[in-house]
C-alpha atoms as a PDB file:
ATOM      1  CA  UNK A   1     -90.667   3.926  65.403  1.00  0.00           C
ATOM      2  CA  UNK A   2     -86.641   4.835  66.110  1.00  0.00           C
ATOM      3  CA  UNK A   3     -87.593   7.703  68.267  1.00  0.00           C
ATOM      4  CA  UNK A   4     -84.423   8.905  67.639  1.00  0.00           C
ATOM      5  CA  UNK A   5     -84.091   9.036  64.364  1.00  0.00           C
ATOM      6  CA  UNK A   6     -87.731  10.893  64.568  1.00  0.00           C
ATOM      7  CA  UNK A   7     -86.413  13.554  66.656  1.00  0.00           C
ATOM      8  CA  UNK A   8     -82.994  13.857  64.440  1.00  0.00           C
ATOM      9  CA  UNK A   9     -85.167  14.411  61.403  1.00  0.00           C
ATOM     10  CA  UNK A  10     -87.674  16.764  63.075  1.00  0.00           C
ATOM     11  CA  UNK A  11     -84.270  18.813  64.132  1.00  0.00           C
ATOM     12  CA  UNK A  12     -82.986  18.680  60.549  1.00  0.00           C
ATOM     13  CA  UNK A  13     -86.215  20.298  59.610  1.00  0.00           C
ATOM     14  CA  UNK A  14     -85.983  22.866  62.464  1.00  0.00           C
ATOM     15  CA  UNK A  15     -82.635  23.901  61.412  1.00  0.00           C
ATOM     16  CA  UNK A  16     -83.231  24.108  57.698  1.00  0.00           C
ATOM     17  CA  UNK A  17     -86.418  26.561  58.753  1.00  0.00           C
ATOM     18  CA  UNK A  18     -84.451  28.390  60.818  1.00  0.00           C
ATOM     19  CA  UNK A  19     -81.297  28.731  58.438  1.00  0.00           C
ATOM     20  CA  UNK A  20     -83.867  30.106  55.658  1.00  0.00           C
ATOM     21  CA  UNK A  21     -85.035  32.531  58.108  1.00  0.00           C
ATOM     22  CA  UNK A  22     -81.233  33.946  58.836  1.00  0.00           C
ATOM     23  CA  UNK A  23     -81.125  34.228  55.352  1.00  0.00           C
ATOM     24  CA  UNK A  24     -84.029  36.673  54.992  1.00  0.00           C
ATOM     25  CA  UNK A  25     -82.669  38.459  57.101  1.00  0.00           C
ATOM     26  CA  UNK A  26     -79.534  38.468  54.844  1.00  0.00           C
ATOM     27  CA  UNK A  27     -81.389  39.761  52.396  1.00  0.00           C
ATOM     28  CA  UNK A  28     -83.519  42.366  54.266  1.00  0.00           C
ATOM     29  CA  UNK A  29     -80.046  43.509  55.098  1.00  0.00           C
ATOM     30  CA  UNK A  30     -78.612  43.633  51.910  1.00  0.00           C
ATOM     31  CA  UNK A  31     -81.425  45.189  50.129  1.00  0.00           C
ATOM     32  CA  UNK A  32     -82.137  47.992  52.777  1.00  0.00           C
ATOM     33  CA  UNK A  33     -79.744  50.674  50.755  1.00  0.00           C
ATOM     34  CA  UNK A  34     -81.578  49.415  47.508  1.00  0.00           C
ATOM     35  CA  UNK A  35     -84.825  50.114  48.826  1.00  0.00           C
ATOM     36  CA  UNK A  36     -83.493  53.864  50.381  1.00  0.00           C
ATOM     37  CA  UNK A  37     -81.739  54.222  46.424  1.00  0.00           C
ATOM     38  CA  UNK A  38     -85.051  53.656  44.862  1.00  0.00           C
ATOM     39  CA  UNK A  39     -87.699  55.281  46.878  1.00  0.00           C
ATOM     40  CA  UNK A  40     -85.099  58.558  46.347  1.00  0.00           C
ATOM     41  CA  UNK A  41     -84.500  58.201  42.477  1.00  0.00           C
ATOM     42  CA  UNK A  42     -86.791  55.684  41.158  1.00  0.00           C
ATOM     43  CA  UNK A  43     -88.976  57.416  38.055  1.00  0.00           C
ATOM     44  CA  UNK A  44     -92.233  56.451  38.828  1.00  0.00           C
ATOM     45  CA  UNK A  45     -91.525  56.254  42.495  1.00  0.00           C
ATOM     46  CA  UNK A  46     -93.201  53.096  43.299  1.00  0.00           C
ATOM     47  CA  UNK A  47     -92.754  51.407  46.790  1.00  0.00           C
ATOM     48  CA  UNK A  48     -93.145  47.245  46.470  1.00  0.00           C
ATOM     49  CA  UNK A  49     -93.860  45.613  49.558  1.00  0.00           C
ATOM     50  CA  UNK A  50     -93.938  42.011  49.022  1.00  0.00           C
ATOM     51  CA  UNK A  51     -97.087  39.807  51.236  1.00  0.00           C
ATOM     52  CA  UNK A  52     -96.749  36.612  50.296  1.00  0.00           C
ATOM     53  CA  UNK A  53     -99.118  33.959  52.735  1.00  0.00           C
ATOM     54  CA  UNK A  54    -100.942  36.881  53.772  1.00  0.00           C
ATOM     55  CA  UNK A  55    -104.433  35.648  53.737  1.00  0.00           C
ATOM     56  CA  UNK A  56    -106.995  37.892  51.160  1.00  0.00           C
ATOM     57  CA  UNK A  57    -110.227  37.965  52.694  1.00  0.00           C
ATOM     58  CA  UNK A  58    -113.684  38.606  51.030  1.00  0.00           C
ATOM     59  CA  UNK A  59    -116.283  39.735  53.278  1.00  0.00           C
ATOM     60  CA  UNK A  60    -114.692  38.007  55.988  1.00  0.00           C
ATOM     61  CA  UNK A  61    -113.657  34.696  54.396  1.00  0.00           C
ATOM     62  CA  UNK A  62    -110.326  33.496  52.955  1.00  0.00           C
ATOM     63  CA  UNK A  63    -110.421  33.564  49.470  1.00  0.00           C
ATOM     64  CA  UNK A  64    -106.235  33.357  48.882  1.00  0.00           C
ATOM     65  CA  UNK A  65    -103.156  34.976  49.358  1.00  0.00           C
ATOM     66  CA  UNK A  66    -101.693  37.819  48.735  1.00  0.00           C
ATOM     67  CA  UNK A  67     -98.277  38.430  46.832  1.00  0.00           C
ATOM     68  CA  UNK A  68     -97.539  42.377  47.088  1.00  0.00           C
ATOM     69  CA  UNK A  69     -98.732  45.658  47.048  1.00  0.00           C
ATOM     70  CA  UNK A  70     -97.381  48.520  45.620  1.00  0.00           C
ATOM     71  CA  UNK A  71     -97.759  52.130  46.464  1.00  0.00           C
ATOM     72  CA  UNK A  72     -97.678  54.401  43.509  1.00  0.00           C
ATOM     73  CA  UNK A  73     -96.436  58.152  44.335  1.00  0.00           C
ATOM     74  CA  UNK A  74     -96.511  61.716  42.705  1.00  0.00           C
ATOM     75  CA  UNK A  75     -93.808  62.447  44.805  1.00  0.00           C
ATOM     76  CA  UNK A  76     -91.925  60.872  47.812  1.00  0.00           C
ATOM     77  CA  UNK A  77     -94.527  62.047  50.649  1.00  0.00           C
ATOM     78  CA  UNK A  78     -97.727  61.652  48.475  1.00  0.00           C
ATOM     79  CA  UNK A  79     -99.842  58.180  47.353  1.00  0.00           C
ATOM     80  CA  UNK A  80    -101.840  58.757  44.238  1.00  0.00           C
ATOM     81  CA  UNK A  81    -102.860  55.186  43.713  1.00  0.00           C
ATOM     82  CA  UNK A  82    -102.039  51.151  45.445  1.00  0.00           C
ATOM     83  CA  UNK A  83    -102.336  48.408  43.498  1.00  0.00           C
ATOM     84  CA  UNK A  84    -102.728  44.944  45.241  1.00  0.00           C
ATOM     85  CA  UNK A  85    -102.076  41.674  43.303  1.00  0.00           C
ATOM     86  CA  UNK A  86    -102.930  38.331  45.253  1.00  0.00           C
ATOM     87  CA  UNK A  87    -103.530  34.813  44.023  1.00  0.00           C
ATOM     88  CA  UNK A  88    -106.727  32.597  44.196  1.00  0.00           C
ATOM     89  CA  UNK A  89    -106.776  29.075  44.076  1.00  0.00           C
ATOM     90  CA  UNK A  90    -109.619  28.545  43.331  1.00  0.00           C
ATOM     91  CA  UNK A  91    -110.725  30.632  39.709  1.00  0.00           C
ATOM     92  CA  UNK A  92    -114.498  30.040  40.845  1.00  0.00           C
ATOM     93  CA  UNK A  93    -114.801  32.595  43.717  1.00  0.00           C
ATOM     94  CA  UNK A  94    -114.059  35.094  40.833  1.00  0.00           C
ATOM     95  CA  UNK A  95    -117.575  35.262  40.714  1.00  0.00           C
ATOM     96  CA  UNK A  96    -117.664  36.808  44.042  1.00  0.00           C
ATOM     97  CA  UNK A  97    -116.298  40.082  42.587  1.00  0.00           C
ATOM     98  CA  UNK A  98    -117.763  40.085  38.967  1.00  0.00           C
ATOM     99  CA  UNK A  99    -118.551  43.442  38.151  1.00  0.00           C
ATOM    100  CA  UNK A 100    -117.466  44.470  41.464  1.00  0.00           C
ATOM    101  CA  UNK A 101    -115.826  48.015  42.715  1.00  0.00           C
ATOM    102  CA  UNK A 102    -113.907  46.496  46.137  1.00  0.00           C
ATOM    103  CA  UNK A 103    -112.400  48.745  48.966  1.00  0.00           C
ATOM    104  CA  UNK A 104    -110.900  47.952  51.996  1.00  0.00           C
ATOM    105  CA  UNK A 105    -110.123  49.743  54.871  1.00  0.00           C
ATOM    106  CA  UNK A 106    -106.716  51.062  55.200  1.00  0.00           C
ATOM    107  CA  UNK A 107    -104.659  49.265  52.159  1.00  0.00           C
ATOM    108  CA  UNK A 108    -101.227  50.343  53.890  1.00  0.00           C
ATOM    109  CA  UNK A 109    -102.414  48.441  57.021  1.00  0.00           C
ATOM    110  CA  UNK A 110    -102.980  45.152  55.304  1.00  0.00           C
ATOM    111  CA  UNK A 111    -103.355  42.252  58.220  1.00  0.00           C
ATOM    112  CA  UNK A 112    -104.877  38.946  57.929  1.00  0.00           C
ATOM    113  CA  UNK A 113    -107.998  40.975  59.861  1.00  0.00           C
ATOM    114  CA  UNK A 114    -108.182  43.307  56.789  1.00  0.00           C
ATOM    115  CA  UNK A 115    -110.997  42.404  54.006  1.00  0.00           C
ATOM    116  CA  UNK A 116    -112.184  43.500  51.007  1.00  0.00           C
ATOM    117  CA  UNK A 117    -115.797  43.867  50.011  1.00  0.00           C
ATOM    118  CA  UNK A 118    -118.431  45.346  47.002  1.00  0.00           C
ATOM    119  CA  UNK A 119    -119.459  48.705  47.284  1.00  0.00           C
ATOM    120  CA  UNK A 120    -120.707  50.962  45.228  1.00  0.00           C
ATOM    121  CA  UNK A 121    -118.334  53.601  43.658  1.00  0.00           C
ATOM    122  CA  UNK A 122    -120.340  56.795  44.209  1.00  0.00           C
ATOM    123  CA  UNK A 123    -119.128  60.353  45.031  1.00  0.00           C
ATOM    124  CA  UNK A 124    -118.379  59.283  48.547  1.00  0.00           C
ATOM    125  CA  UNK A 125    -115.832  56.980  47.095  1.00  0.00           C
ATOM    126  CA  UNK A 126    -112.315  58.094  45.601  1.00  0.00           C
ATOM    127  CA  UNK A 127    -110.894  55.935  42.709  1.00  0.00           C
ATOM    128  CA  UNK A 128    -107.393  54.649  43.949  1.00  0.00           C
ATOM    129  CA  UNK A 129    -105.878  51.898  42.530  1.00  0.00           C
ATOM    130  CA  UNK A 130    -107.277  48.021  41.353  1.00  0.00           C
ATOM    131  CA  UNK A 131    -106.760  44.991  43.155  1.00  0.00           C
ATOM    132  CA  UNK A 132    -105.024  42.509  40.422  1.00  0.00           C
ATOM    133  CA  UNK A 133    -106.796  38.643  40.956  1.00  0.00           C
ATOM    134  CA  UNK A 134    -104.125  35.770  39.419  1.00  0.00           C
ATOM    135  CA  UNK A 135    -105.274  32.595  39.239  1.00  0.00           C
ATOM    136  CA  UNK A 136    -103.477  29.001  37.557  1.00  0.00           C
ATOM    137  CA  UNK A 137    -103.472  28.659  34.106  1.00  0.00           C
ATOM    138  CA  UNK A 138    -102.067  26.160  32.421  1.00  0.00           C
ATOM    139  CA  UNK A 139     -99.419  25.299  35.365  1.00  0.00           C
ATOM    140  CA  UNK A 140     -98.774  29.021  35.621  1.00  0.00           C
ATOM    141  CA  UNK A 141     -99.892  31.935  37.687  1.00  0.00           C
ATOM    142  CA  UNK A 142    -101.316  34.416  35.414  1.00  0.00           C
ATOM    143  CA  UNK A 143    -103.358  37.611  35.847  1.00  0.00           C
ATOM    144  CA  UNK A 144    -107.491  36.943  35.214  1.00  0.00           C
ATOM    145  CA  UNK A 145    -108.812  39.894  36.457  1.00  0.00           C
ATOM    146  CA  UNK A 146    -108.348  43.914  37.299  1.00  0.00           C
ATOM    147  CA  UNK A 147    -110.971  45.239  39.832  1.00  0.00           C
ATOM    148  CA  UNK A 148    -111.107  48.710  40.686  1.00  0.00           C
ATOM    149  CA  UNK A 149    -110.577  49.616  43.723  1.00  0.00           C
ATOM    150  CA  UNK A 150    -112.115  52.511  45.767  1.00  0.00           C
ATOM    151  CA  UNK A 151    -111.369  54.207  49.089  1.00  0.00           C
ATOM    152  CA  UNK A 152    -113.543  56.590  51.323  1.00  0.00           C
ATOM    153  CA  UNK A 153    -112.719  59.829  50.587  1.00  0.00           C
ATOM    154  CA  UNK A 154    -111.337  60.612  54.454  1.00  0.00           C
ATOM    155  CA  UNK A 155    -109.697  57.090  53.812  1.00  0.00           C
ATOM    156  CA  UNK A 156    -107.790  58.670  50.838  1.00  0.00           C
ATOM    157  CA  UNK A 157    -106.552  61.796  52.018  1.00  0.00           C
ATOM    158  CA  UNK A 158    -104.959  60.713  55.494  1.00  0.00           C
ATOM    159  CA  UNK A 159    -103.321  58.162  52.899  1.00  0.00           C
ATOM    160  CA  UNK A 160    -102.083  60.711  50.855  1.00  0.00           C
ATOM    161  CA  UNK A 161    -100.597  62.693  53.687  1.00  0.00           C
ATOM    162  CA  UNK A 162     -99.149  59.466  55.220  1.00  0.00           C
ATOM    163  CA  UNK A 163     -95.071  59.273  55.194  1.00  0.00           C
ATOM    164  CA  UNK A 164     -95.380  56.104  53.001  1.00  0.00           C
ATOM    165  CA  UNK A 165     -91.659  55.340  52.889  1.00  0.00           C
ATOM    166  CA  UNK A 166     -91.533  54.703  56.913  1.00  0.00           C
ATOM    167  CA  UNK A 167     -95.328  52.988  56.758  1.00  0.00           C
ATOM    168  CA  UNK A 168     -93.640  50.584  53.505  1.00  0.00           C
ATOM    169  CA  UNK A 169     -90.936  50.079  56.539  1.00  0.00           C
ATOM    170  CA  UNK A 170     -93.569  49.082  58.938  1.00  0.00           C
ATOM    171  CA  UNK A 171     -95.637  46.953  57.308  1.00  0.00           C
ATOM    172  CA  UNK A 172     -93.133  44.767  56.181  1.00  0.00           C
ATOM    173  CA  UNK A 173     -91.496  44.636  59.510  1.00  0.00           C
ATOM    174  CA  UNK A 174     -95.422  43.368  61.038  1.00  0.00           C
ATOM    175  CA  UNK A 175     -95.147  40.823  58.098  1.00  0.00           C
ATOM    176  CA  UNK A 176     -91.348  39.820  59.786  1.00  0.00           C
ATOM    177  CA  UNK A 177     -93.056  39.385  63.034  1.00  0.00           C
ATOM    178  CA  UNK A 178     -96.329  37.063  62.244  1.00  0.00           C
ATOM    179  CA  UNK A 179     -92.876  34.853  60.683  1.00  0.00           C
ATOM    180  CA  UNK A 180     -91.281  35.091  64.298  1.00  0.00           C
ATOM    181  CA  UNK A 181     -94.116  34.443  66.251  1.00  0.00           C
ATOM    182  CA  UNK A 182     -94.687  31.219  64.064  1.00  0.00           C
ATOM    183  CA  UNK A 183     -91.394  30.152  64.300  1.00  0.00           C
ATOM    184  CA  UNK A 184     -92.025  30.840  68.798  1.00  0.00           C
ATOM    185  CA  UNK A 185     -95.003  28.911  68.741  1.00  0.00           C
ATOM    186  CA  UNK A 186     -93.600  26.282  66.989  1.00  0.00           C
ATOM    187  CA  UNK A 187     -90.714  25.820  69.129  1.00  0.00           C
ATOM    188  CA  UNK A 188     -93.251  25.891  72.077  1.00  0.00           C
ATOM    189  CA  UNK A 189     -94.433  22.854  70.722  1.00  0.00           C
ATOM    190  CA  UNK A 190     -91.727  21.502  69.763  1.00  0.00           C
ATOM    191  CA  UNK A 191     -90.665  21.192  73.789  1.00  0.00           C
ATOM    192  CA  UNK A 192     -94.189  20.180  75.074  1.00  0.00           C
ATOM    193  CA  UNK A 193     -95.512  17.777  72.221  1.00  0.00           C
ATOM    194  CA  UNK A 194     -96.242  14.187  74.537  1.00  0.00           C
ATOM    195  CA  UNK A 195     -97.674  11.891  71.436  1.00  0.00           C
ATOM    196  CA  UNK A 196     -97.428  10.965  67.945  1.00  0.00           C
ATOM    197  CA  UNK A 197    -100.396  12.609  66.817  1.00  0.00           C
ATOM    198  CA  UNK A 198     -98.698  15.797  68.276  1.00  0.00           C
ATOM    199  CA  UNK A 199     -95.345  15.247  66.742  1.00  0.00           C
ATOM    200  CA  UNK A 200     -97.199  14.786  63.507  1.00  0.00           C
ATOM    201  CA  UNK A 201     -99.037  17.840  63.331  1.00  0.00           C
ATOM    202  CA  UNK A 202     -95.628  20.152  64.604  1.00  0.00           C
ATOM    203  CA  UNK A 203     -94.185  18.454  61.324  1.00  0.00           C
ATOM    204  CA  UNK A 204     -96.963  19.323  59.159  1.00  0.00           C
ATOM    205  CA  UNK A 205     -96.538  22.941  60.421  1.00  0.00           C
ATOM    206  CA  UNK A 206     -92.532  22.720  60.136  1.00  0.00           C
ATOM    207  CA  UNK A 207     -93.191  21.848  56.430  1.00  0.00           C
ATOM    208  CA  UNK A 208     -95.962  24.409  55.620  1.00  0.00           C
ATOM    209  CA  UNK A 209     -93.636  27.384  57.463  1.00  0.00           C
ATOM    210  CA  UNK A 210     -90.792  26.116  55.625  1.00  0.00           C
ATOM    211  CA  UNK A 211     -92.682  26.508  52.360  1.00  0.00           C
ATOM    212  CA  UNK A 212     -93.898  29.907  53.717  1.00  0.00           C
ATOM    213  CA  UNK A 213     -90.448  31.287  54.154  1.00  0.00           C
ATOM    214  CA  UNK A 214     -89.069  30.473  51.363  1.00  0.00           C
ATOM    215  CA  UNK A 215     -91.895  32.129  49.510  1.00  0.00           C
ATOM    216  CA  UNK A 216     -91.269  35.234  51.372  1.00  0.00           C
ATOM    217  CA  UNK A 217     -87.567  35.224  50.851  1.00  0.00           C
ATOM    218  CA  UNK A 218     -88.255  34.571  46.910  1.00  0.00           C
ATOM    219  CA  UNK A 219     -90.697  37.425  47.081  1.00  0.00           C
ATOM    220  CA  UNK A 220     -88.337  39.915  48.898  1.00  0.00           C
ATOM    221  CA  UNK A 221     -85.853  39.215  46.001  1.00  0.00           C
ATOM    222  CA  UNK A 222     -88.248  39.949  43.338  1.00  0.00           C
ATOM    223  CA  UNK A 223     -89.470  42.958  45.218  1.00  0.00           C
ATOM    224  CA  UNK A 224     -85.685  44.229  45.835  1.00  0.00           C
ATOM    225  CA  UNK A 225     -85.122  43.486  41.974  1.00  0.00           C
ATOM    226  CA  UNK A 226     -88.690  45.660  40.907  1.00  0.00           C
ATOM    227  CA  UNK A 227     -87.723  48.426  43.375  1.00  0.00           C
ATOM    228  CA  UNK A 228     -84.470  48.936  41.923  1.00  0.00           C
ATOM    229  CA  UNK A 229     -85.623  48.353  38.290  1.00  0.00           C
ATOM    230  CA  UNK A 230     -86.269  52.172  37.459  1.00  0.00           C
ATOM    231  CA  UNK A 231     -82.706  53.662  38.978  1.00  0.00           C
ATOM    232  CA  UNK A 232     -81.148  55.271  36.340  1.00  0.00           C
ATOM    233  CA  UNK A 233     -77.302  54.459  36.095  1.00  0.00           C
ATOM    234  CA  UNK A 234     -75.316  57.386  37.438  1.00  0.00           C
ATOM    235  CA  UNK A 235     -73.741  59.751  34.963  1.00  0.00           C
ATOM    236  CA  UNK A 236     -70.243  59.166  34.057  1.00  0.00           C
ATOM    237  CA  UNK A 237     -67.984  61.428  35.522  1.00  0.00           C
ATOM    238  CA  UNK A 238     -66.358  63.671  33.397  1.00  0.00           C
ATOM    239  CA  UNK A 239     -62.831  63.288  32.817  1.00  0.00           C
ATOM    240  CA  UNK A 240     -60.668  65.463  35.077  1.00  0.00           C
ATOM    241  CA  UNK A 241     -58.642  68.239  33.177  1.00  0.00           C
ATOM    242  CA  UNK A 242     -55.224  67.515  33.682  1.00  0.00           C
ATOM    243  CA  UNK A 243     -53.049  69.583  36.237  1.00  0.00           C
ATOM    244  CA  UNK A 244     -50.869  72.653  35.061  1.00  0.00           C
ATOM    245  CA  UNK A 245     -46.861  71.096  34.554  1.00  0.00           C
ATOM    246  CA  UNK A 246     -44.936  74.047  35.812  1.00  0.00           C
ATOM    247  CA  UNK A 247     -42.425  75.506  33.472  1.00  0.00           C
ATOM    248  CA  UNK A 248     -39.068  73.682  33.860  1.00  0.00           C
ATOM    249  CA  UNK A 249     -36.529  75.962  35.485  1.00  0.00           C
ATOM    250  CA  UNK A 250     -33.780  76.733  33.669  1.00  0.00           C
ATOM    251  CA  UNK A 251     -30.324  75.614  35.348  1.00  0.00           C
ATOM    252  CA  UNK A 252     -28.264  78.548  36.449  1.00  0.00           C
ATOM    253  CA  UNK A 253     -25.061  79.522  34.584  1.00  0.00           C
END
């Protein structure tokens, strides 16, 4: 194998992950007075944070990924209701949440630690949102199920007192960090990797985070676009009356 040519391509790969990570942060930048605009006048006050590769986990296990969650508000400082959509790969663990009421434990606080399980929704339980399953149909990701989703009552109300605009801030900025630590890691291995076998597997990982980051700059664009949807266009101004023309003076005689 041209060693060099291994390592040229492996560095072409390295810069194209990296250059797709600057420009997230393009559009993190670019989008930060959108998001400000539309938690302050959106209409139904909805905060989208996107979570694309985030892993969903049922009782523990991977099931898929997630793709966003958004916080629905009665106002800017209260959380009436979260809905959380991910995407399953596989339709047949469906079955795992057939007539199933899920929770979860904090739904701001989503990590790849957090999972969802059955319960049953009794008065110790407060209705607050559904978790929305998509699955592939036909080539296409489409919705195939709405489960409810229900929160311990103590679970709800700290929610509901939570300052949700700065925790919407947060949890995409933990999201930002899992990216960097990847891209550390892989850089790490990049420097120490002694064999084929090794080089192999720090390309299969360039590929998969490439794919990942992408996803998640895709996502912050459609989440920029859906918080922004709502804002009304700003009132025309109305046209200024014009100014007072002083009488001409008459010339003396």
């Amino acid at each position: 194998m041209d060693m060099k040519w291994y390592w040229g391509k492996i560095a072409l790969k390295a810069g194209v992950i990296f250059g797709v990570g600057y420009g997230i942060v393009g559009i993190v930048r670019a989008t930060k007075h959108q998001v400000i605009q539309a938690v302050e006048t959106s209409s139904d006050l909805a905060i989208t944070i996107p979570l694309p590769f985030l892993p969903f986990n049922i009782d523990g296990i991977k099931a898929g990924t997630f793709r966003r969650v958004v916080l629905h508000r009665s106002n800017p400082e209260t959380v009436e209701s979260v809905d959380a959509t991910v995407r399953m790969t596989d339709s047949s663990q469906l079955h795992q949440l057939r007539d199933c009421t899920v929770t979860v434990d904090d739904p701001s606080r989503l990590s790849d630690k957090s999972s969802f399980r059955c319960v049953t929704a009794d008065s110790l339980m407060t209705p607050f949102g559904s978790l929305i399953v998509n699955t592939m149909q036909d080539g296409e990701w489409a919705r195939a199920a709405m489960i409810p989703l229900v929160l311990p009552r103590d679970v709800a109300r700290r929610l509901q007192g939570r300052d949700v605009q700065h925790r919407a801030a947060e949890l995409e900025a933990e999201r930002f960090k899992a990216i960097g630590d990847s891209i550390q890691s892989l850089a790490t291995g990049l420097r120490t990797a002694a064999s084929d076998s090794a080089r192999d597997a720090i390309e299969s990982e360039m590929k998969a985070l490439e794919g990942e980051m992408r996803t998640l700059r895709r996502s912050m664009s459609e989440a920029a676009a859906e918080r922004t949807a709502d804002v009304p266009e700003p009132a025309p101004k109305a046209p200024e009356a014009p100014l007072p023309v002083p009488p001409a003076k008459k010339p003396p005689r």
